[in-house]
Protein backbone atom coordinates (compact mmCIF):
# COMPACT_ATOMS: atom_id res chain seq x y z
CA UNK A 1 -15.03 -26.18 29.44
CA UNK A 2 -16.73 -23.30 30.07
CA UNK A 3 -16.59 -20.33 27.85
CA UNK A 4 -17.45 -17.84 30.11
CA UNK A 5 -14.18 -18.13 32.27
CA UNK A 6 -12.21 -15.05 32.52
CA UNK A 7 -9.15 -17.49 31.80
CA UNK A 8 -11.09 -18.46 27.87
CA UNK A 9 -11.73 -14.79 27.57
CA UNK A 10 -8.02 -13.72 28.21
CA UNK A 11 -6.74 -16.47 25.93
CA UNK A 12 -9.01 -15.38 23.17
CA UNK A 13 -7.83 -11.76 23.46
CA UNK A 14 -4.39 -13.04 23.75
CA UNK A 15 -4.42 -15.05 20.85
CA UNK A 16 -6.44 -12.83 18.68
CA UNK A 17 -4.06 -9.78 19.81
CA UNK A 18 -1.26 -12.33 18.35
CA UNK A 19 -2.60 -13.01 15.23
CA UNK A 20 -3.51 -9.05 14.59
CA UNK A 21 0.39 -8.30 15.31
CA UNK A 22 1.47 -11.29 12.95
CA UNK A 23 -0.84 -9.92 10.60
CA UNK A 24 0.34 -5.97 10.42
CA UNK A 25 3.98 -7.61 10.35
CA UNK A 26 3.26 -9.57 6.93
CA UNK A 27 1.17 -6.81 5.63
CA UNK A 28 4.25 -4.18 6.22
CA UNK A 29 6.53 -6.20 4.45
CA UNK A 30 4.67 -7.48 1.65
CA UNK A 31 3.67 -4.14 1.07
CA UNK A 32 5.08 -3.42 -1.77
CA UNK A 33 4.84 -6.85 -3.42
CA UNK A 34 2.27 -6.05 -6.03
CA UNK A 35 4.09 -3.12 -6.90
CA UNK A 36 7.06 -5.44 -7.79
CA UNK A 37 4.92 -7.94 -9.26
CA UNK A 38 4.10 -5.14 -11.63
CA UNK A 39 7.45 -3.50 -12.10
CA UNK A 40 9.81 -6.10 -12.13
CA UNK A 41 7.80 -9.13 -13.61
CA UNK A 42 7.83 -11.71 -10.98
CA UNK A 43 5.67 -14.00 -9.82
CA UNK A 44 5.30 -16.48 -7.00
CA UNK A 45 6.98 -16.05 -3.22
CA UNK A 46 9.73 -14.31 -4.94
CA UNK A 47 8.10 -10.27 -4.72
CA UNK A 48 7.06 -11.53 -1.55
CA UNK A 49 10.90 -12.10 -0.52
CA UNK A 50 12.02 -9.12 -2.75
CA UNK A 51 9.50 -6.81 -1.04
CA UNK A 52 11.12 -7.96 2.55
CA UNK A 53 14.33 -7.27 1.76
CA UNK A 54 13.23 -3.67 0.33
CA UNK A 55 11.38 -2.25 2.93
CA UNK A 56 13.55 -3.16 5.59
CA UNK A 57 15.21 0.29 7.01
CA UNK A 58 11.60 1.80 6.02
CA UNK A 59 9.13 0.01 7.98
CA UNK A 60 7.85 2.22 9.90
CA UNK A 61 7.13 4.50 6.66
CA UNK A 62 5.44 1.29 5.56
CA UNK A 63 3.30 1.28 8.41
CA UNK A 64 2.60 4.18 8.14
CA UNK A 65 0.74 4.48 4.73
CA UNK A 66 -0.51 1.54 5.77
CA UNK A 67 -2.43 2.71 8.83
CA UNK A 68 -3.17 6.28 7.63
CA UNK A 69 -4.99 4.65 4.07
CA UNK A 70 -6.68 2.30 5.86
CA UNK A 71 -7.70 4.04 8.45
CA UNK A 72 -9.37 7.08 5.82
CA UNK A 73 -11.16 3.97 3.78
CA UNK A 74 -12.15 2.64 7.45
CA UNK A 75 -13.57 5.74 8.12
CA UNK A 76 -15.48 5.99 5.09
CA UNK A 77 -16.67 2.77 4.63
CA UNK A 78 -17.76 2.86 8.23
CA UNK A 79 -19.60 6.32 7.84
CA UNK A 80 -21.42 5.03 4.87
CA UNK A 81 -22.49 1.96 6.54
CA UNK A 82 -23.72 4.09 9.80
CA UNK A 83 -25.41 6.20 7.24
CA UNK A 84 -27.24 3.16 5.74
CA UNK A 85 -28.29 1.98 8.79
CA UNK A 86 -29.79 5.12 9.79
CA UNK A 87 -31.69 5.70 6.64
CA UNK A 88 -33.37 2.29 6.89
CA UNK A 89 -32.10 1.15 3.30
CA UNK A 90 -34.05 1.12 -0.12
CA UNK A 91 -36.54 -1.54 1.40
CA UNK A 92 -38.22 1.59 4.05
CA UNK A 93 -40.57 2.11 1.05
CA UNK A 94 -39.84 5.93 0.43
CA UNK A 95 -38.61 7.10 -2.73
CA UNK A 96 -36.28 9.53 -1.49
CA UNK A 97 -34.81 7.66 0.89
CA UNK A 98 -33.57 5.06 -2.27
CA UNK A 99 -32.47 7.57 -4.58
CA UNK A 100 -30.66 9.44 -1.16
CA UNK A 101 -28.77 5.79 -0.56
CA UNK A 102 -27.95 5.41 -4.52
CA UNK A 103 -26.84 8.00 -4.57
CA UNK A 104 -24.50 8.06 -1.35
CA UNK A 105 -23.20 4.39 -2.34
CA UNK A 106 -21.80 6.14 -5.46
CA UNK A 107 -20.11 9.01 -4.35
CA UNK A 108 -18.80 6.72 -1.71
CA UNK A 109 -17.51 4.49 -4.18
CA UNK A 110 -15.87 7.14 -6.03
CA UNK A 111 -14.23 8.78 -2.94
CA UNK A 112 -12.87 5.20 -1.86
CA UNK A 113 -11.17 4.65 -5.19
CA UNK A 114 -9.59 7.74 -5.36
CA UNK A 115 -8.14 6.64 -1.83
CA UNK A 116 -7.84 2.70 -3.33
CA UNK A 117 -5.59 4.76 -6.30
CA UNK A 118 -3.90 7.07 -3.97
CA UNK A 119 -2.72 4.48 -1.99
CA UNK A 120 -1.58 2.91 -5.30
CA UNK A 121 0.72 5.90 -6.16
CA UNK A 122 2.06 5.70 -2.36
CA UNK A 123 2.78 2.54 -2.44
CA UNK A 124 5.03 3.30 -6.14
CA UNK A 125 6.79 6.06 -4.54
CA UNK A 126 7.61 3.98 -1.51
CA UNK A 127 9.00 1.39 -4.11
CA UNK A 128 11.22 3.61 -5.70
CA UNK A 129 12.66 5.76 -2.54
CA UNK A 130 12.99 1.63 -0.99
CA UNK A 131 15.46 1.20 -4.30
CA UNK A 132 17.30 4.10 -4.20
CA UNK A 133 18.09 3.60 -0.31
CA UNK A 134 19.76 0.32 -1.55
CA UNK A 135 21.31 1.55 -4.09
CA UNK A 136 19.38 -0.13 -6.75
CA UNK A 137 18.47 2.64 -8.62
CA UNK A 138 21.66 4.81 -9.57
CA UNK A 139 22.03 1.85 -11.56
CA UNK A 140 19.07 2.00 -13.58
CA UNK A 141 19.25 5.21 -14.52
CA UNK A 142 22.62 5.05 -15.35
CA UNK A 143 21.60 2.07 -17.67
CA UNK A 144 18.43 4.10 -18.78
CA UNK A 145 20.72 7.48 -19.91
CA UNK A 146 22.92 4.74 -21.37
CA UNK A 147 20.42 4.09 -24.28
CA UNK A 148 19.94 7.76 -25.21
CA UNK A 149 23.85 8.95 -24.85
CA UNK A 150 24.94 9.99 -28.26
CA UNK A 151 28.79 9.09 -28.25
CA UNK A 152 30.57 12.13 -30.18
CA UNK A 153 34.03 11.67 -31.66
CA UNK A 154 35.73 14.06 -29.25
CA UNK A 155 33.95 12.20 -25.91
CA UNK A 156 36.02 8.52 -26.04
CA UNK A 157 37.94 9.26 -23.09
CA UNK A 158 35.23 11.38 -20.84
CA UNK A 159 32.50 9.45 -18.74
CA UNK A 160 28.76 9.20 -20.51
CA UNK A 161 27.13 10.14 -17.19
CA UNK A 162 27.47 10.63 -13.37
CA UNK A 163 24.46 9.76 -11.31
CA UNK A 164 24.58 10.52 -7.90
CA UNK A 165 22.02 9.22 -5.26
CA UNK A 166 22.09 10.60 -1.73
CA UNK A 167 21.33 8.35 1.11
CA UNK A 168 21.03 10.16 4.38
């Protein structure tokens, strides 16, 4: 077989464009699976299920925080490494040059988590508006209030609370 054929080449780039799509597809809905892991206390293949069944109606939201978070640490992880490169590294022998790439490494590493914790926050807030779009989480709060209601002798026929959720 030769590896040079155009036919090898095309069924490389075929296969590895297949496995790139497969890939984005599992990321975008397990997306918010360690969120739920967190949140809801389960463990397993079952916030891998529960995060499918969330984000479905918000994929392409999904997507994109995926894409614009991973492109901005792409982009910075890339730029750091060009900047590396260009330097020579700590081994070139000059003392600035060392203390310039320390010190670039950590305010790289600083600006990346920010975007690592940023994308945290995003990925919380997607959780949340994936609940209240089903419906999950008029419940919740309902049963949150329901804890702090103070029943009053007069209030046995009116209703504790009315939560309303808007899904548009």
């Amino acid at each position: 077989m030769g590896y040079d054929s155009n036919y090898f080449t095309g069924l490389v780039v075929l296969v590895g464009v297949v496995v790139l799509l497969v890939f984005i597809w599992l990321q975008v809905n397990w997306s918010l699976a360690y969120v739920i892991v967190i949140v809801e206390s389960k463990w397993g293949y079952e916030p891998l299920k529960r995060s499918a069944c969330l984000v479905k109606g918000m994929r392409w939201v999904a997507l994109s925080v995926l894409l614009f978070f991973g492109v901005l640490i792409g982009l910075l992880v890339g730029g750091c490494s060009s900047f590396l490169v260009s330097v020579g590294g700590a081994s070139s022998g000059l003392g600035w040059a060392s203390f310039g790439v320390i010190l670039q490494m950590v305010v790289s590493s600083g600006f990346a988590t920010l975007l690592m914790l940023q994308n945290i926050a995003a990925s919380v807030v997607l959780y949340m508006y994936c609940k209240a779009l089903h419906g999950e989480l008029a419940l919740e709060i309902a049963e949150e209030f329901a804890r702090e209601y103070v029943y009053l002798p007069y209030d046995n026929e009116k209703v504790p609370h009315v939560v309303c959720v808007v899904q548009g």
